[in-house]
C-alpha atoms as a PDB file:
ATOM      1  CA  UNK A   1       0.000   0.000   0.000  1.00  0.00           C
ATOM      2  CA  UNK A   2       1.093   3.466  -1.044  1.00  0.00           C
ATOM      3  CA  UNK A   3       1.018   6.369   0.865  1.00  0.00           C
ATOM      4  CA  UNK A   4      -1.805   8.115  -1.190  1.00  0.00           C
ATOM      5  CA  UNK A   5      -4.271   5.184  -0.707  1.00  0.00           C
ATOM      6  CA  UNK A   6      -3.142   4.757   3.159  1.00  0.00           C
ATOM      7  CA  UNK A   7      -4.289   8.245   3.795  1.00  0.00           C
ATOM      8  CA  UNK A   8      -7.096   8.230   1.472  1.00  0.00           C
ATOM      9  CA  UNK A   9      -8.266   4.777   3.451  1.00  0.00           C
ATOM     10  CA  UNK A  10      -7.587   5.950   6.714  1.00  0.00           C
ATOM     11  CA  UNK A  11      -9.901   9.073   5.715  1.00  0.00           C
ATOM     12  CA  UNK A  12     -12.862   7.196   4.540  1.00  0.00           C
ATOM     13  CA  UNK A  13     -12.936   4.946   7.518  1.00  0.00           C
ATOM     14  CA  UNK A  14     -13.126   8.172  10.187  1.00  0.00           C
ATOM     15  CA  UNK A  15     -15.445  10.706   7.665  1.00  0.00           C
ATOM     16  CA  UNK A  16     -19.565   9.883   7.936  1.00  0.00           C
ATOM     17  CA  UNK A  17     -18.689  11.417   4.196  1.00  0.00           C
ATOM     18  CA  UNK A  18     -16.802   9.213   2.818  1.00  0.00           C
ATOM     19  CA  UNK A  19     -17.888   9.432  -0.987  1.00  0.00           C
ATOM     20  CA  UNK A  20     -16.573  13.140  -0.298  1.00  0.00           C
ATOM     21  CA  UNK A  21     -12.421  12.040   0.682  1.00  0.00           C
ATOM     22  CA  UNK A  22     -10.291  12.850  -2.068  1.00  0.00           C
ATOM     23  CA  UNK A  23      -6.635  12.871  -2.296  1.00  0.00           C
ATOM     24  CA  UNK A  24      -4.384  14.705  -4.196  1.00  0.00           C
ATOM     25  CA  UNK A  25      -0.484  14.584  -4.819  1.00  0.00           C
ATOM     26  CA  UNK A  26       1.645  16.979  -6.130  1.00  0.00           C
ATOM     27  CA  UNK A  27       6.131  17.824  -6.298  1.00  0.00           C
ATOM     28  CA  UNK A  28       7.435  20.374  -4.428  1.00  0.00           C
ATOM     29  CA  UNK A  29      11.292  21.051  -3.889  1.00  0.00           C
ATOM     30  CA  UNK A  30      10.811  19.394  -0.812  1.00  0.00           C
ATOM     31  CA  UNK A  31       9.009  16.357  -1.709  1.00  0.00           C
ATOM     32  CA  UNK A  32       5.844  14.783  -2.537  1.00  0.00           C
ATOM     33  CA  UNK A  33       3.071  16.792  -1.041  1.00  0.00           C
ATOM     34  CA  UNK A  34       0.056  14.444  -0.287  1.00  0.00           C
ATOM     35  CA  UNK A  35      -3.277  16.736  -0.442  1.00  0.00           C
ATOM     36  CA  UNK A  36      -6.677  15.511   1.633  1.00  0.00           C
ATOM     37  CA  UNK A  37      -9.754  17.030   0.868  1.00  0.00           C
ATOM     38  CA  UNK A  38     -13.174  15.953   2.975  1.00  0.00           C
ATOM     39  CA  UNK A  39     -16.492  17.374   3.112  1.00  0.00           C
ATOM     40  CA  UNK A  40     -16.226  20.937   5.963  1.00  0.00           C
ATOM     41  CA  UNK A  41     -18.283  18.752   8.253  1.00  0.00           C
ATOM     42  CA  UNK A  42     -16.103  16.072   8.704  1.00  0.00           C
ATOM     43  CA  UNK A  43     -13.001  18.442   8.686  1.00  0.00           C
ATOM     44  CA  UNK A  44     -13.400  18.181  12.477  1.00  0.00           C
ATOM     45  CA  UNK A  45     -12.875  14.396  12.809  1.00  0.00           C
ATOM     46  CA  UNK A  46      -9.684  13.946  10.236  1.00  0.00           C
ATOM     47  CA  UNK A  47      -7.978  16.626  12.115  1.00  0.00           C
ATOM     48  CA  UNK A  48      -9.053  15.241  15.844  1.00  0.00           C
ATOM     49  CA  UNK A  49      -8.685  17.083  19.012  1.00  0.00           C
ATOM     50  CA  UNK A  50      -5.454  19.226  19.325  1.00  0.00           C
ATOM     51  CA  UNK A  51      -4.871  17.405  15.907  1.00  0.00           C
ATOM     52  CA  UNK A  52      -4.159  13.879  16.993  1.00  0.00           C
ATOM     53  CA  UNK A  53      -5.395  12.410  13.988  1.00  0.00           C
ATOM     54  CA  UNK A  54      -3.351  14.472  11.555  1.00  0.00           C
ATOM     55  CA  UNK A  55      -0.302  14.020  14.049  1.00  0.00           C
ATOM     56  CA  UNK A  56      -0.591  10.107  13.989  1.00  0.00           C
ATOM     57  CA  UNK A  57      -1.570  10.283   9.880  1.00  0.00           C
ATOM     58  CA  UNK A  58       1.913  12.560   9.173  1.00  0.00           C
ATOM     59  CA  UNK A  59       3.606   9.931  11.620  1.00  0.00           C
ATOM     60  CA  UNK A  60       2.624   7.485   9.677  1.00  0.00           C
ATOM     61  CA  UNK A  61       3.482   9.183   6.881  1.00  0.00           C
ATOM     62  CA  UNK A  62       7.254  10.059   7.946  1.00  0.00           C
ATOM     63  CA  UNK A  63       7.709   6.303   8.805  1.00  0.00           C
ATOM     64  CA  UNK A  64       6.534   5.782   5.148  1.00  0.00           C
ATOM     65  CA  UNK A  65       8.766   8.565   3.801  1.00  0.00           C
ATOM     66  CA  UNK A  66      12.047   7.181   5.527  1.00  0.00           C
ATOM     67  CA  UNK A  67      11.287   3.529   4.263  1.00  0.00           C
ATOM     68  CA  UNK A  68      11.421   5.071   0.624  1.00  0.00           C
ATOM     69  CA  UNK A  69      14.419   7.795   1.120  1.00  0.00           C
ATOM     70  CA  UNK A  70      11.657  10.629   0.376  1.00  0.00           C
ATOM     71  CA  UNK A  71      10.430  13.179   1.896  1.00  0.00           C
ATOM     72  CA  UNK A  72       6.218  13.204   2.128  1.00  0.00           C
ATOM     73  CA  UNK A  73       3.934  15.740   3.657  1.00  0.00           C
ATOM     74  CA  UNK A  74       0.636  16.192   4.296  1.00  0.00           C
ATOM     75  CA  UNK A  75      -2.055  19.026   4.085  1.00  0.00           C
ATOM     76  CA  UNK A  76      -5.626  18.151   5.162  1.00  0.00           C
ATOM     77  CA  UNK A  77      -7.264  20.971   2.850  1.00  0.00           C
END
């Protein structure tokens, strides 16, 4: 599993939108950016309190990242 469709599953399975998760990837000169769009009402629950869901997603992320010697980033959008 890539790390577009680990975000973009890990998404689905928190949103009560989950037609609405779409994810996005893009270069930048410091990496792959990953982008994750859900619907405004389920913003809330991707992001979790004090942003422990996007903390543990980017940690996942950076785990991911180091296996493949690149850097990856995420921006819940």
């Amino acid at each position: 599993m890539g790390a577009v469709e680990l975000v973009e599953y890990v998404a689905r399975s928190l949103v009560d939108e989950p037609e609405a998760v779409t994810v996005g990837i893009h270069e930048d000169r410091e990496g792959t950016v990953i982008e994750l769009h859900v619907a405004e009402d389920d913003m809330g629950k991707v992001i979790g309190r004090n942003g422990s869901v996007a903390k543990a997603l980017r940690t996942l992320l950076k785990v991911m990242s180091a296996r493949q010697g690149e850097s990856i980033s995420l921006e819940i959008v």
